[in-house]
PDB file of N, CA and C in Angstrom:
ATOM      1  N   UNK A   1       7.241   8.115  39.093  1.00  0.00           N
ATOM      2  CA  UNK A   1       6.449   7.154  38.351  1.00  0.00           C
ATOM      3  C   UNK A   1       6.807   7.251  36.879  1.00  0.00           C
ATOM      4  N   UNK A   2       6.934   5.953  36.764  1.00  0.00           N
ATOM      5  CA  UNK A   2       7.319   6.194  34.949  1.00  0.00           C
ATOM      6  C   UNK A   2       6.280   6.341  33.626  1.00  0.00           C
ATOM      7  N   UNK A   3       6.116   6.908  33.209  1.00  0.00           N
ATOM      8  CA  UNK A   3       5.322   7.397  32.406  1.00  0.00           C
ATOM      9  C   UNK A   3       5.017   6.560  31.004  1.00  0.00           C
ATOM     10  N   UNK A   4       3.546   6.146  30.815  1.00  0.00           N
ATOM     11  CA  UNK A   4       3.315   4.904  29.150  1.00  0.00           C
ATOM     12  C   UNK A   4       3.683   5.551  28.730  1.00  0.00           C
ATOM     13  N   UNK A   5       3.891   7.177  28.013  1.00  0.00           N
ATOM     14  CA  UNK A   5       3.938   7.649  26.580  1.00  0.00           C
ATOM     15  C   UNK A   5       5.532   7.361  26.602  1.00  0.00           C
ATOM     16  N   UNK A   6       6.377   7.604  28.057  1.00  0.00           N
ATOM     17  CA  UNK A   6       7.592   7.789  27.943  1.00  0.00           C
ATOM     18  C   UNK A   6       8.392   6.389  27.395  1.00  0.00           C
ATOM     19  N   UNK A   7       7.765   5.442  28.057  1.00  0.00           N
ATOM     20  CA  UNK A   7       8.004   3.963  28.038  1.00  0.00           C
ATOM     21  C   UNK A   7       7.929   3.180  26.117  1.00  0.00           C
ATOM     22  N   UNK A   8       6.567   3.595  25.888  1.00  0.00           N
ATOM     23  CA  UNK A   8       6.223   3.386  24.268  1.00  0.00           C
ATOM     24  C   UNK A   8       7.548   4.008  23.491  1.00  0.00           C
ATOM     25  N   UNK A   9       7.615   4.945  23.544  1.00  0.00           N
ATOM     26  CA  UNK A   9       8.784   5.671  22.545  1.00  0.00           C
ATOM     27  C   UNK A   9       9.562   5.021  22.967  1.00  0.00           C
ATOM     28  N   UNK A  10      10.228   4.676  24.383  1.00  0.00           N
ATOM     29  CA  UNK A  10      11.463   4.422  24.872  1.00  0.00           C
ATOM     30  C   UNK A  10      11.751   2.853  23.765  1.00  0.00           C
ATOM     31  N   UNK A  11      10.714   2.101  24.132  1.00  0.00           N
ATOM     32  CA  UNK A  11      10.694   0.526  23.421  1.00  0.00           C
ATOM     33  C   UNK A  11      10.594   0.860  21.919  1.00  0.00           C
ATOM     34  N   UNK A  12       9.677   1.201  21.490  1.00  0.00           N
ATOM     35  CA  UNK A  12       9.931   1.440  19.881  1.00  0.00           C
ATOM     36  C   UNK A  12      11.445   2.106  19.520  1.00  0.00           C
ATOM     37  N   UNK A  13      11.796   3.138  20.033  1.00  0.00           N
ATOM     38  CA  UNK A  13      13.054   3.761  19.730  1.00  0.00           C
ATOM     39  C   UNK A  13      14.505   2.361  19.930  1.00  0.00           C
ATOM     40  N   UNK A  14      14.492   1.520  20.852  1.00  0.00           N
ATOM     41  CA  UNK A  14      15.542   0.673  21.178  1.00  0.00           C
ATOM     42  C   UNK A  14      15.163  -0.815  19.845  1.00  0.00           C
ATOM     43  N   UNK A  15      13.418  -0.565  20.371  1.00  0.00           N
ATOM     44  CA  UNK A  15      13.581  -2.114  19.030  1.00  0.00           C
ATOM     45  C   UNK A  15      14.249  -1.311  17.373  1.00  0.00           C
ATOM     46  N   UNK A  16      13.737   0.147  17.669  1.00  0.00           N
ATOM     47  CA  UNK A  16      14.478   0.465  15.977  1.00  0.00           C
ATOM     48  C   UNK A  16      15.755   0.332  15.460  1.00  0.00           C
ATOM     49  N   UNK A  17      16.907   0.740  17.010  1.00  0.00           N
ATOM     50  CA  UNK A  17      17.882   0.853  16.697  1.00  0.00           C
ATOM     51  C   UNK A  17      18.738  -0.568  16.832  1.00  0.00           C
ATOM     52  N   UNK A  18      18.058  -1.773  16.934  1.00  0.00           N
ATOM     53  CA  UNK A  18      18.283  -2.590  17.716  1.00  0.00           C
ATOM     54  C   UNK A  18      17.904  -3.788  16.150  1.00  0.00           C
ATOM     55  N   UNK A  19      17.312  -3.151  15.230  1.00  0.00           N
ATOM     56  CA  UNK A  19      16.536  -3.607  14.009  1.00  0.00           C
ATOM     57  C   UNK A  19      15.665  -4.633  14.598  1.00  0.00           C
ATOM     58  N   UNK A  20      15.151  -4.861  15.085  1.00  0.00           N
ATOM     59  CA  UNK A  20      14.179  -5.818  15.968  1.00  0.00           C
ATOM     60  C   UNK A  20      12.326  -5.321  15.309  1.00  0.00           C
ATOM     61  N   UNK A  21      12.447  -4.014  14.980  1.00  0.00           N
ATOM     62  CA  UNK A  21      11.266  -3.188  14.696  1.00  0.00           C
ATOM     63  C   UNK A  21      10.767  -3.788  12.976  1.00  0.00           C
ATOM     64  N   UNK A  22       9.928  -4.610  12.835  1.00  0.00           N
ATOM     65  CA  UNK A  22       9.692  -5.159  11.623  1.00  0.00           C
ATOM     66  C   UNK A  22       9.113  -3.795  10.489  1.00  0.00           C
ATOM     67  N   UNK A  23       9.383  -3.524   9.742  1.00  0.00           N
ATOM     68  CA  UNK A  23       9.227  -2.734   8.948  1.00  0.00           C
ATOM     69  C   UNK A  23       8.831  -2.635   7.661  1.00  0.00           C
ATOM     70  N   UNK A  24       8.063  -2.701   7.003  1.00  0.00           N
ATOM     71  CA  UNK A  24       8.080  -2.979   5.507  1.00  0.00           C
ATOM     72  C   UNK A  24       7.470  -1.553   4.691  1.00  0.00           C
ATOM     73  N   UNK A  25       8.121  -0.640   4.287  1.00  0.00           N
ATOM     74  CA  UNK A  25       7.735   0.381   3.424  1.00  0.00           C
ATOM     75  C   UNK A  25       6.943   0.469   2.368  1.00  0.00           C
ATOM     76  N   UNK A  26       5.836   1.001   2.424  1.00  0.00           N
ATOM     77  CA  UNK A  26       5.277   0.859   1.252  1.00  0.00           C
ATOM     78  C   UNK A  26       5.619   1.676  -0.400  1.00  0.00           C
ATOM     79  N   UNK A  27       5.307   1.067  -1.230  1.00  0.00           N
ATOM     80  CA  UNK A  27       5.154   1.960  -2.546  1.00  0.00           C
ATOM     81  C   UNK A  27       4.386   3.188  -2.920  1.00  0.00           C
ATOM     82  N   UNK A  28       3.256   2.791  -1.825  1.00  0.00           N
ATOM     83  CA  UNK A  28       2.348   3.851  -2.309  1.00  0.00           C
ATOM     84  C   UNK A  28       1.800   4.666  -0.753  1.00  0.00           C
ATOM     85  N   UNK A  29       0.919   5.367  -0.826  1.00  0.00           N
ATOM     86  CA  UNK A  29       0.731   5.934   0.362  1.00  0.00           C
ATOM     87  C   UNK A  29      -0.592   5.286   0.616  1.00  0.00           C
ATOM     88  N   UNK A  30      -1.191   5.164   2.426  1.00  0.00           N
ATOM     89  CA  UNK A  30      -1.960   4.584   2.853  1.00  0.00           C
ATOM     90  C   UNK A  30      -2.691   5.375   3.346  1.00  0.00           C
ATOM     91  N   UNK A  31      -3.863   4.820   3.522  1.00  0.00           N
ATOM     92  CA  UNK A  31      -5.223   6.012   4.343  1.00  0.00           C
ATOM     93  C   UNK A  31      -4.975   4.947   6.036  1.00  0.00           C
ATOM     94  N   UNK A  32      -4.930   6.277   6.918  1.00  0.00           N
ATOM     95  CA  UNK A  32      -5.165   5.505   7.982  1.00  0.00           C
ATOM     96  C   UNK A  32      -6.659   6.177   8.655  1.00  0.00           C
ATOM     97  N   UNK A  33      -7.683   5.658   8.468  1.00  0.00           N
ATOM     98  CA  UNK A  33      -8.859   6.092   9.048  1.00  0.00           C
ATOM     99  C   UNK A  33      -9.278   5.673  10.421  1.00  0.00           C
ATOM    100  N   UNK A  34      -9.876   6.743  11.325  1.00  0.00           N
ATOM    101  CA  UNK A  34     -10.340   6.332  12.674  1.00  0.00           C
ATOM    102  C   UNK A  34     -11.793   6.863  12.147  1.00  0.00           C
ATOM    103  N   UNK A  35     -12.540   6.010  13.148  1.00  0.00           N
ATOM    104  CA  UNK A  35     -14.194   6.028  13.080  1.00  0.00           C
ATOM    105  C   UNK A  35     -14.713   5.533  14.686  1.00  0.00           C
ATOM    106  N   UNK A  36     -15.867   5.432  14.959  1.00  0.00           N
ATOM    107  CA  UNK A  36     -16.123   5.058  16.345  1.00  0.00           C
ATOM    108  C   UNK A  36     -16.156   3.451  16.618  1.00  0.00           C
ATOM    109  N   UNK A  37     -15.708   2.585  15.564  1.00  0.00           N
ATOM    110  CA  UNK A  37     -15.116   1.649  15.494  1.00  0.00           C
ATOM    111  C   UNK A  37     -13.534   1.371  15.620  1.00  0.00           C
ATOM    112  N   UNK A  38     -12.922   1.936  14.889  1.00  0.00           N
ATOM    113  CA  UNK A  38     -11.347   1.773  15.475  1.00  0.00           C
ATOM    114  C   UNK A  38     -10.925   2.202  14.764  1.00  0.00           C
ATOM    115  N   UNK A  39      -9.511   1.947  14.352  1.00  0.00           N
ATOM    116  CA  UNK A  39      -8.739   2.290  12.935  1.00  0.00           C
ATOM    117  C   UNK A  39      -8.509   1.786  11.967  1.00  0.00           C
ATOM    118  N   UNK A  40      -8.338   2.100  11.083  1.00  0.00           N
ATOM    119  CA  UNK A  40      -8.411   1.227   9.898  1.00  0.00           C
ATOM    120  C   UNK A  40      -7.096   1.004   8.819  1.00  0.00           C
ATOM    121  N   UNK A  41      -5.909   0.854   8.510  1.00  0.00           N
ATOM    122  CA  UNK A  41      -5.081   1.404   7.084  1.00  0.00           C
ATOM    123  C   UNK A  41      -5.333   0.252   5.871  1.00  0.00           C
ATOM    124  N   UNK A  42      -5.574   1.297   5.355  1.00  0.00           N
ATOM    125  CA  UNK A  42      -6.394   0.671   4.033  1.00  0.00           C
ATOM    126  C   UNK A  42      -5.247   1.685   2.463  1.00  0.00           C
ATOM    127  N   UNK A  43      -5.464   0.844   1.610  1.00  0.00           N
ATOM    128  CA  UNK A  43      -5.158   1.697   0.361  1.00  0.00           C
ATOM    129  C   UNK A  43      -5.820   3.215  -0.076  1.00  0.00           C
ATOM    130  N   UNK A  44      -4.943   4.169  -0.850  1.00  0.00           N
ATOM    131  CA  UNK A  44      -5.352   5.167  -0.905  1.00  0.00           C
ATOM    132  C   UNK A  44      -7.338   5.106  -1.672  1.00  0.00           C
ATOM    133  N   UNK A  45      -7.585   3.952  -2.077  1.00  0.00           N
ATOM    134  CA  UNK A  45      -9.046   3.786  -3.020  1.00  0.00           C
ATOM    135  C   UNK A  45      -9.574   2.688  -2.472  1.00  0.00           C
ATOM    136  N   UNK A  46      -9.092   2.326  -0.967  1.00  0.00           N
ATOM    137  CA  UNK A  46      -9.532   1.782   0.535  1.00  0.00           C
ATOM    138  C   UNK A  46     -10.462   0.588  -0.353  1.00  0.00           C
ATOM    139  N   UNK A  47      -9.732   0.190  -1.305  1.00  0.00           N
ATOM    140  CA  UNK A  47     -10.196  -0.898  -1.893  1.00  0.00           C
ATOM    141  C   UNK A  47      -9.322  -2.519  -1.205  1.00  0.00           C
ATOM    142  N   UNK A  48      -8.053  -2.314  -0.565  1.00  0.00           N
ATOM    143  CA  UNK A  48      -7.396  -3.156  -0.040  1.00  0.00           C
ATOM    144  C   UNK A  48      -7.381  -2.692   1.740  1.00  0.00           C
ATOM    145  N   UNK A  49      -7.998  -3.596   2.584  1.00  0.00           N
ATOM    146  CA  UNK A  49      -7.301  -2.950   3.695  1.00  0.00           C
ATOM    147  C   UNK A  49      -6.387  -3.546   4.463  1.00  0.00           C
ATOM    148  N   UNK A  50      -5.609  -3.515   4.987  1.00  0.00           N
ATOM    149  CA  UNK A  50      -4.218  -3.850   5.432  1.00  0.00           C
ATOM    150  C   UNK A  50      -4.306  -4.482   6.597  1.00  0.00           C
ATOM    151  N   UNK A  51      -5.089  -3.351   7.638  1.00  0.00           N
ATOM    152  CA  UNK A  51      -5.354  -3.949   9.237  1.00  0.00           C
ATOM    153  C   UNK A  51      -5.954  -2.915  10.013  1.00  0.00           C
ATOM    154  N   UNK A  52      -6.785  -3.423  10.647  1.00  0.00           N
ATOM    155  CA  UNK A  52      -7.763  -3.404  11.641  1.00  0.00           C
ATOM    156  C   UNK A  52      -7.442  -3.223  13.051  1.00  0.00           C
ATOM    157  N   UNK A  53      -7.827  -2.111  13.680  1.00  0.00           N
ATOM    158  CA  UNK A  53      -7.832  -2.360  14.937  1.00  0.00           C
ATOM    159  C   UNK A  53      -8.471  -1.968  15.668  1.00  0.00           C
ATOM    160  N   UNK A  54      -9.788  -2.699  16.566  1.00  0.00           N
ATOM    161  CA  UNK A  54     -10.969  -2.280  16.282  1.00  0.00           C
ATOM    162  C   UNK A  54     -10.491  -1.407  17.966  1.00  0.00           C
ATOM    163  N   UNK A  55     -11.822  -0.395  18.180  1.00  0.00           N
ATOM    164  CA  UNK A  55     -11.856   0.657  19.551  1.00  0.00           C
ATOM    165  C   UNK A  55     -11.682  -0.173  20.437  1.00  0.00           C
ATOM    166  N   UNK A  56     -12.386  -1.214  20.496  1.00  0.00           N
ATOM    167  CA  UNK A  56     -12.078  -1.670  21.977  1.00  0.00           C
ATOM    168  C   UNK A  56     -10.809  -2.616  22.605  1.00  0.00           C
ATOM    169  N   UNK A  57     -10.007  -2.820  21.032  1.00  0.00           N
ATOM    170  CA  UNK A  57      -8.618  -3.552  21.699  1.00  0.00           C
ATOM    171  C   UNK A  57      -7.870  -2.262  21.737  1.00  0.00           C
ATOM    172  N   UNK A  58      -7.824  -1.165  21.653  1.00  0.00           N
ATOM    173  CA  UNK A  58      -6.913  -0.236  21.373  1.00  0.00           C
ATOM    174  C   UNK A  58      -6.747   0.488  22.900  1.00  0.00           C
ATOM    175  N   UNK A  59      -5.538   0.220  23.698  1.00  0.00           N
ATOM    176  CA  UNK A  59      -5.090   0.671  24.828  1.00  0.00           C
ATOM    177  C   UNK A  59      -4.935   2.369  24.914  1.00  0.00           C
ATOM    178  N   UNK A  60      -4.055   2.691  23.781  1.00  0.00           N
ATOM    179  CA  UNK A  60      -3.102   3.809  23.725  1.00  0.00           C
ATOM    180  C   UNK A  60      -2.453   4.185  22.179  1.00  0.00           C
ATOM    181  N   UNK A  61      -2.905   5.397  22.311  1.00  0.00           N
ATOM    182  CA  UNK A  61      -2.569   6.083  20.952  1.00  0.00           C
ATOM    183  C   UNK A  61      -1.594   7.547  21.125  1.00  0.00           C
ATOM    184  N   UNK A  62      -0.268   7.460  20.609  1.00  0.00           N
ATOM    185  CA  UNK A  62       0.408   9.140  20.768  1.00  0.00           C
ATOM    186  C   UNK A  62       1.179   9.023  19.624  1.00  0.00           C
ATOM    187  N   UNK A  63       1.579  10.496  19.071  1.00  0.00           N
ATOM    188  CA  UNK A  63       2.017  10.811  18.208  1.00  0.00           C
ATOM    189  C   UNK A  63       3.606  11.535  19.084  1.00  0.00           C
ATOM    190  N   UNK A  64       4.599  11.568  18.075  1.00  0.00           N
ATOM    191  CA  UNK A  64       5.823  11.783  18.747  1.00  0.00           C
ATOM    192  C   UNK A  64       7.010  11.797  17.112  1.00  0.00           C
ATOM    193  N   UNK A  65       7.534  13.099  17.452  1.00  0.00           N
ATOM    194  CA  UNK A  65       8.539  12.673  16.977  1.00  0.00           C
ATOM    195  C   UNK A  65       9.908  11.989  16.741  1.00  0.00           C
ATOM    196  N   UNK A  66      10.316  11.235  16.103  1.00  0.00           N
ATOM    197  CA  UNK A  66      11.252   9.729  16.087  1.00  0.00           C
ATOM    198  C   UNK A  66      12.179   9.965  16.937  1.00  0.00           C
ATOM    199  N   UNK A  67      12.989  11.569  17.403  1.00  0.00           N
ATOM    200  CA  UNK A  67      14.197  11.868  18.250  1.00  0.00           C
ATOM    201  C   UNK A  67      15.345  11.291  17.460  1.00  0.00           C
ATOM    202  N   UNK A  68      15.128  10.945  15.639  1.00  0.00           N
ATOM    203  CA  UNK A  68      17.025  10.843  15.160  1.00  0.00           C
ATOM    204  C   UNK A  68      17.286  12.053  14.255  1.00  0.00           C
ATOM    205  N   UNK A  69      16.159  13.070  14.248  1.00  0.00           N
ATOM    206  CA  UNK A  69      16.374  14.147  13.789  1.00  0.00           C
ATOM    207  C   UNK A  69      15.705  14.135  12.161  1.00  0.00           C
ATOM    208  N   UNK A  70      15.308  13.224  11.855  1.00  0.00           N
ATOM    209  CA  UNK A  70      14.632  13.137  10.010  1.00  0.00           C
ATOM    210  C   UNK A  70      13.769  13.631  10.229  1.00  0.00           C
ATOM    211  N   UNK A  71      12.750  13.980  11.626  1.00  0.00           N
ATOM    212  CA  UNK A  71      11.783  14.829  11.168  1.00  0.00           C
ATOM    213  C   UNK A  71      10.357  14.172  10.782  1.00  0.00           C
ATOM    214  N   UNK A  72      10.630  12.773  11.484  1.00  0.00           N
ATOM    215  CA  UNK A  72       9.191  11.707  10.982  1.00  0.00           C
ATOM    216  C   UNK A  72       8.619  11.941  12.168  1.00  0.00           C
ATOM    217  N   UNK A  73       7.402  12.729  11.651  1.00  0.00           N
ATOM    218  CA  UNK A  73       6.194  12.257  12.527  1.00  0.00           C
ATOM    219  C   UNK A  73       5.630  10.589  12.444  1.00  0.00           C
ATOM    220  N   UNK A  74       5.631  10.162  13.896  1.00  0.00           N
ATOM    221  CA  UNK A  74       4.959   8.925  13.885  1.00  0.00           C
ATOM    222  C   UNK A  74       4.119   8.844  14.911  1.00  0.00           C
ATOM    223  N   UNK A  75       2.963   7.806  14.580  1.00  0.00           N
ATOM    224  CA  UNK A  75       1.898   7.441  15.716  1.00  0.00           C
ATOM    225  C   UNK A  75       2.499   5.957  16.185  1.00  0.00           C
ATOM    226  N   UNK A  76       1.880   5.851  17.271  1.00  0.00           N
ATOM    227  CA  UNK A  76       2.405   4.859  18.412  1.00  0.00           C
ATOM    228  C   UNK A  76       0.822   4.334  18.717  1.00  0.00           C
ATOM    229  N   UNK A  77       0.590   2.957  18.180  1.00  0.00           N
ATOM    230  CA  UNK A  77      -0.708   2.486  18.722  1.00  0.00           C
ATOM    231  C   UNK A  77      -0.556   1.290  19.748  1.00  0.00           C
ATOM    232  N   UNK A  78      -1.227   1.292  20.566  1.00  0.00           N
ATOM    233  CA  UNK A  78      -0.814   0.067  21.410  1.00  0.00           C
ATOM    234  C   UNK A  78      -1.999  -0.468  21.940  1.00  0.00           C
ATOM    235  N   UNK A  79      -2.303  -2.088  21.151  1.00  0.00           N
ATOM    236  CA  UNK A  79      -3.415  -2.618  21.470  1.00  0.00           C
ATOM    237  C   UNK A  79      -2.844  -3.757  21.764  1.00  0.00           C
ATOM    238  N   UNK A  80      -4.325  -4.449  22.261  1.00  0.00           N
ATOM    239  CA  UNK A  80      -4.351  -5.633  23.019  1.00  0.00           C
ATOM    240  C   UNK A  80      -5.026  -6.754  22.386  1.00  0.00           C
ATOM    241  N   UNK A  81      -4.839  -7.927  23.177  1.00  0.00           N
ATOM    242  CA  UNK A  81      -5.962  -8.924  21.877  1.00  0.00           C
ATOM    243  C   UNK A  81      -7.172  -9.204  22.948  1.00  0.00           C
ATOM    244  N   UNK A  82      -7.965  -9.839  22.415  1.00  0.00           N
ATOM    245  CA  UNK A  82      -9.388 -10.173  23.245  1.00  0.00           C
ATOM    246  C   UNK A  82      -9.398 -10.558  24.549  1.00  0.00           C
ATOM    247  N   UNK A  83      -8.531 -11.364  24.732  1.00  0.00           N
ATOM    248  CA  UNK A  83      -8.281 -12.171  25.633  1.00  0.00           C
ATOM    249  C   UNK A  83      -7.534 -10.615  27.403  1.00  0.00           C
ATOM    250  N   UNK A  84      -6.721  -9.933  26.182  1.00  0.00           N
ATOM    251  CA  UNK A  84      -5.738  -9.258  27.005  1.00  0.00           C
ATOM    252  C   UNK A  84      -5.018  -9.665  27.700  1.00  0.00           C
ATOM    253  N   UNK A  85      -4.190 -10.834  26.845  1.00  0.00           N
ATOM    254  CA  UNK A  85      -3.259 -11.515  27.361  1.00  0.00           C
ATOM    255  C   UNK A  85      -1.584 -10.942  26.784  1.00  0.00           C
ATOM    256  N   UNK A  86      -1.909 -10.364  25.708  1.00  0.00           N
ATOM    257  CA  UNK A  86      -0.677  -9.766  25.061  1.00  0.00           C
ATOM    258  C   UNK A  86      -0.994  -8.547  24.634  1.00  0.00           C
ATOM    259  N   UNK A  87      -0.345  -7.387  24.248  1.00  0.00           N
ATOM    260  CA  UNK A  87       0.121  -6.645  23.806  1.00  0.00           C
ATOM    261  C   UNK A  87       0.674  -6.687  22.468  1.00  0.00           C
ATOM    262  N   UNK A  88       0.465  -5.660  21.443  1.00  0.00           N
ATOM    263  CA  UNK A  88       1.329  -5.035  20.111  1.00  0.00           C
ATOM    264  C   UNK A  88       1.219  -3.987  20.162  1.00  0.00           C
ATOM    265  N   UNK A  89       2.447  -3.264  19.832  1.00  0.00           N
ATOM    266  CA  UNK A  89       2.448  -1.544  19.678  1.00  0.00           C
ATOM    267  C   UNK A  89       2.871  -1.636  17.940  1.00  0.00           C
ATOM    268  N   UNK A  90       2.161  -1.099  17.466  1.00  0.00           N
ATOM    269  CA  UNK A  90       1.996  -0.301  15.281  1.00  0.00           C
ATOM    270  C   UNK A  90       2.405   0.740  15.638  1.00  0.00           C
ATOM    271  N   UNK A  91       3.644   0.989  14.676  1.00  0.00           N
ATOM    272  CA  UNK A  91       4.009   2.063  14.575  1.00  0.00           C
ATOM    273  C   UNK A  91       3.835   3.052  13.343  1.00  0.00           C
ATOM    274  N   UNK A  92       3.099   3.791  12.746  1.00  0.00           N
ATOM    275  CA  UNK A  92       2.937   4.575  11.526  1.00  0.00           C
ATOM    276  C   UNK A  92       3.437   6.069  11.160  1.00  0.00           C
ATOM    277  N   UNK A  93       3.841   6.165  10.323  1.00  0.00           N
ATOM    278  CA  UNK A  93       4.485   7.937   9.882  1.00  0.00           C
ATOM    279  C   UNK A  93       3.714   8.163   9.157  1.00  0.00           C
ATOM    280  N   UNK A  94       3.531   9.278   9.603  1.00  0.00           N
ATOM    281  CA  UNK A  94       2.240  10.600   8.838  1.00  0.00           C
ATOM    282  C   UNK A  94       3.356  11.551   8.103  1.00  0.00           C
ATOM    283  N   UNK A  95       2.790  12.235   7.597  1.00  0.00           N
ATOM    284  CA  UNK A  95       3.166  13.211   6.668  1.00  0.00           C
ATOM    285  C   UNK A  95       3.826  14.949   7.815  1.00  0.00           C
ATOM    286  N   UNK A  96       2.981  14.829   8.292  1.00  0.00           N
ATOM    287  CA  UNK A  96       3.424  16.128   9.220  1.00  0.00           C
ATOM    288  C   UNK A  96       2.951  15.878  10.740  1.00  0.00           C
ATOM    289  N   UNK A  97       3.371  16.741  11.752  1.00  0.00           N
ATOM    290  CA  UNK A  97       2.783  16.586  13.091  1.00  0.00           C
ATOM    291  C   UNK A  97       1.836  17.272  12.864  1.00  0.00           C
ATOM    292  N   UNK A  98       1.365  18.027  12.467  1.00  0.00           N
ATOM    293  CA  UNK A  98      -0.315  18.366  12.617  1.00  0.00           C
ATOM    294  C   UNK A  98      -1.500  17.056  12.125  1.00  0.00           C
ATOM    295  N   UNK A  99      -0.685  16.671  11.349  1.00  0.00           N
ATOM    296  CA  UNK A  99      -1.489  15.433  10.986  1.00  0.00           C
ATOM    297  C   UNK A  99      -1.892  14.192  12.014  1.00  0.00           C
ATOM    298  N   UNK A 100      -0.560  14.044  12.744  1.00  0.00           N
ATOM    299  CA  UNK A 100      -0.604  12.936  13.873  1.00  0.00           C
ATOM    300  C   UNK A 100      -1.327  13.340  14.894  1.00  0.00           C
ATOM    301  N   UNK A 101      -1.011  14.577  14.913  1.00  0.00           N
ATOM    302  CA  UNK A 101      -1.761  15.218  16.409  1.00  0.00           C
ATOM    303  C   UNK A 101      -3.229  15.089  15.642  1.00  0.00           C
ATOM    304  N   UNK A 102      -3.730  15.375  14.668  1.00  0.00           N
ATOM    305  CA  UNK A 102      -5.322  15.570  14.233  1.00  0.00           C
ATOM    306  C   UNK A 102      -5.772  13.773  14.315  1.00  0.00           C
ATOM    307  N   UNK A 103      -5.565  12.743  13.966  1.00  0.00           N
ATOM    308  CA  UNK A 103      -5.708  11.654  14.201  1.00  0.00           C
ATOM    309  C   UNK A 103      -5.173  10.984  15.171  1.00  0.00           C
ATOM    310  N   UNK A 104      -4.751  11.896  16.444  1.00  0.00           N
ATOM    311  CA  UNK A 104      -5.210  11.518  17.644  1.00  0.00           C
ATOM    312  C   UNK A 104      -6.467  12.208  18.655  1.00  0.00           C
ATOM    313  N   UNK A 105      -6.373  12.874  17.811  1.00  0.00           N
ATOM    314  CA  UNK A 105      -7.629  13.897  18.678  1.00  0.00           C
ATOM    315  C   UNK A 105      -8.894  13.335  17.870  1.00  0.00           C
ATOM    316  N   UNK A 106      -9.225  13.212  16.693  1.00  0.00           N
ATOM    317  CA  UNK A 106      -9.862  12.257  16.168  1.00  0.00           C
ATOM    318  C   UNK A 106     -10.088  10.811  17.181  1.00  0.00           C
ATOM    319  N   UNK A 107      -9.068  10.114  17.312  1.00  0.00           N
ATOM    320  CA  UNK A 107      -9.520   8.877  18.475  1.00  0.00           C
ATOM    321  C   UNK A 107      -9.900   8.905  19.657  1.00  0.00           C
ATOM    322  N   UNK A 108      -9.074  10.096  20.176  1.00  0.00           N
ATOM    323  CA  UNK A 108     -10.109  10.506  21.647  1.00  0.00           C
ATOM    324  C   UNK A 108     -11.334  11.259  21.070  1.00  0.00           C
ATOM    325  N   UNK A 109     -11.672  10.952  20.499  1.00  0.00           N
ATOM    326  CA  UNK A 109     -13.280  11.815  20.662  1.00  0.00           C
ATOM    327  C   UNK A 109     -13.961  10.419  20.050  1.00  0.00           C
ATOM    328  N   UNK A 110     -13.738   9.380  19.303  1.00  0.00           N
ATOM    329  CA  UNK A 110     -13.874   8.341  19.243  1.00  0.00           C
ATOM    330  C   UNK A 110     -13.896   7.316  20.302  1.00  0.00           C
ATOM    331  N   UNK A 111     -13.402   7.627  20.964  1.00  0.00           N
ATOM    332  CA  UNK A 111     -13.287   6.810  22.582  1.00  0.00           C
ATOM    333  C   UNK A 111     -14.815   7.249  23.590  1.00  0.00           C
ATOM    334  N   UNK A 112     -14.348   8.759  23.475  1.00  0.00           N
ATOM    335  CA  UNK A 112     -15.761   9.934  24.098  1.00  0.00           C
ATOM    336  C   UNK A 112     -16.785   9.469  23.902  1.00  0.00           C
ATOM    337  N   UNK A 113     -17.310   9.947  22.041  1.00  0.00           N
ATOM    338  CA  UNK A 113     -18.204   8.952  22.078  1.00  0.00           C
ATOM    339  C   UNK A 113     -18.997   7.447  22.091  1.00  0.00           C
ATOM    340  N   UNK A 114     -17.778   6.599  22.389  1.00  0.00           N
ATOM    341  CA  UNK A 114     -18.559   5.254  22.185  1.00  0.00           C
ATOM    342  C   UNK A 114     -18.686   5.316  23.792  1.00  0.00           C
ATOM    343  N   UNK A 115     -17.867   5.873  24.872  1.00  0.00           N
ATOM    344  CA  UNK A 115     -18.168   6.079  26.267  1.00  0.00           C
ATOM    345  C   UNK A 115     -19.774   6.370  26.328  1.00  0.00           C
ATOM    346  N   UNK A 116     -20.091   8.041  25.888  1.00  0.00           N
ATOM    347  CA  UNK A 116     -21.232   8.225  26.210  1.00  0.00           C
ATOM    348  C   UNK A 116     -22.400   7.074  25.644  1.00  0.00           C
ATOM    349  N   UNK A 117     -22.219   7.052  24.510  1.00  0.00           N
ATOM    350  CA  UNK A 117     -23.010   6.076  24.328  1.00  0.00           C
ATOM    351  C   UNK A 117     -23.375   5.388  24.948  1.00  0.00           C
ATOM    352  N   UNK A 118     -22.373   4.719  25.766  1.00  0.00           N
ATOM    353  CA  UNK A 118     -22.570   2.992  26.694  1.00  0.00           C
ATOM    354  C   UNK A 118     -23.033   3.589  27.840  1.00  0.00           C
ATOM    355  N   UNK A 119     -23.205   5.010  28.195  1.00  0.00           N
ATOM    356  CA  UNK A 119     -23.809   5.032  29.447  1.00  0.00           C
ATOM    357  C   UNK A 119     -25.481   5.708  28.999  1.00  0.00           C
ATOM    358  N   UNK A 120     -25.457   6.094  28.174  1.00  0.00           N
ATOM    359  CA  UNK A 120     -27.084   6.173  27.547  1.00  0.00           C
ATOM    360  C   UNK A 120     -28.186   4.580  27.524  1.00  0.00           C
TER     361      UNK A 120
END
C-alpha cells in the first residue's frame, strides 16, 4: 500500500524539480501559527496575514526534510476546499526540524481537541 506522507513528498519533490512548484520568497520572516482553529501565516507583528487555513479543511500535515541535501526543514500541508472537491498541498520551511516537528504536534493536539470537544 502506498503511503500519503510518501506520496506528498513524492509530488512536491517532482513539482520542485520540474519548477511547476510556485514559489515566492519572502524578505522577511513569517509567523506560522496553529490554534484550535487552523493555521495561520501572518507577518512577524501578525499585523498582515497572508493565509488561512482553517482545522476543518486541513487533511494532512508532515514535516520532512527536502532530500537535495540544503538541509530545509519543510512542512507539507494538504487541504481541501468546502466542497472537497479539490485539493492544495502549502509547502513552508521552518528554521530547524525541531521546529517542524513542534508545529506538527501542536496541530495534532489541535485536531484532539476540537475532536473531544464535538463529542462533549
Amino acid at each position: 500500500q502506498f503511503c500519503l506522507k510518501t506520496f506528498i513528498i513524492f509530488h512536491v519533490f517532482n513539482l520542485k524539480q520540474d519548477g511547476k512548484l510556485p514559489f515566492v520568497p519572502g524578505n522577511e520572516e513569517m509567523i506560522l501559527g496553529v490554534s484550535k482553529y487552523g493555521v495561520k501565516v501572518a507577518s512577524l507583528d501578525q499585523c498582515d496575514v497572508f493565509q488561512r487555513h482553517p482545522l476543518y479543511l486541513i487533511v494532512r500535515m508532515l514535516c520532512y526534510d527536502d532530500g537535495l541535501g540544503a538541509g530545509k526543514n519543510l512542512l507539507a500541508l494538504k487541504t481541501t476546499d468546502a466542497e472537497q472537491q479539490e485539493c492544495s498541498i502549502w509547502v513552508y520551511q521552518c528554521s530547524s526540524a525541531e521546529q517542524a516537528q513542534a508545529i506538527c504536534k501542536v496541530l495534532s493536539t489541535s485536531f484532539n481537541c476540537a475532536l473531544a470537544s464535538e463529542k462533549s
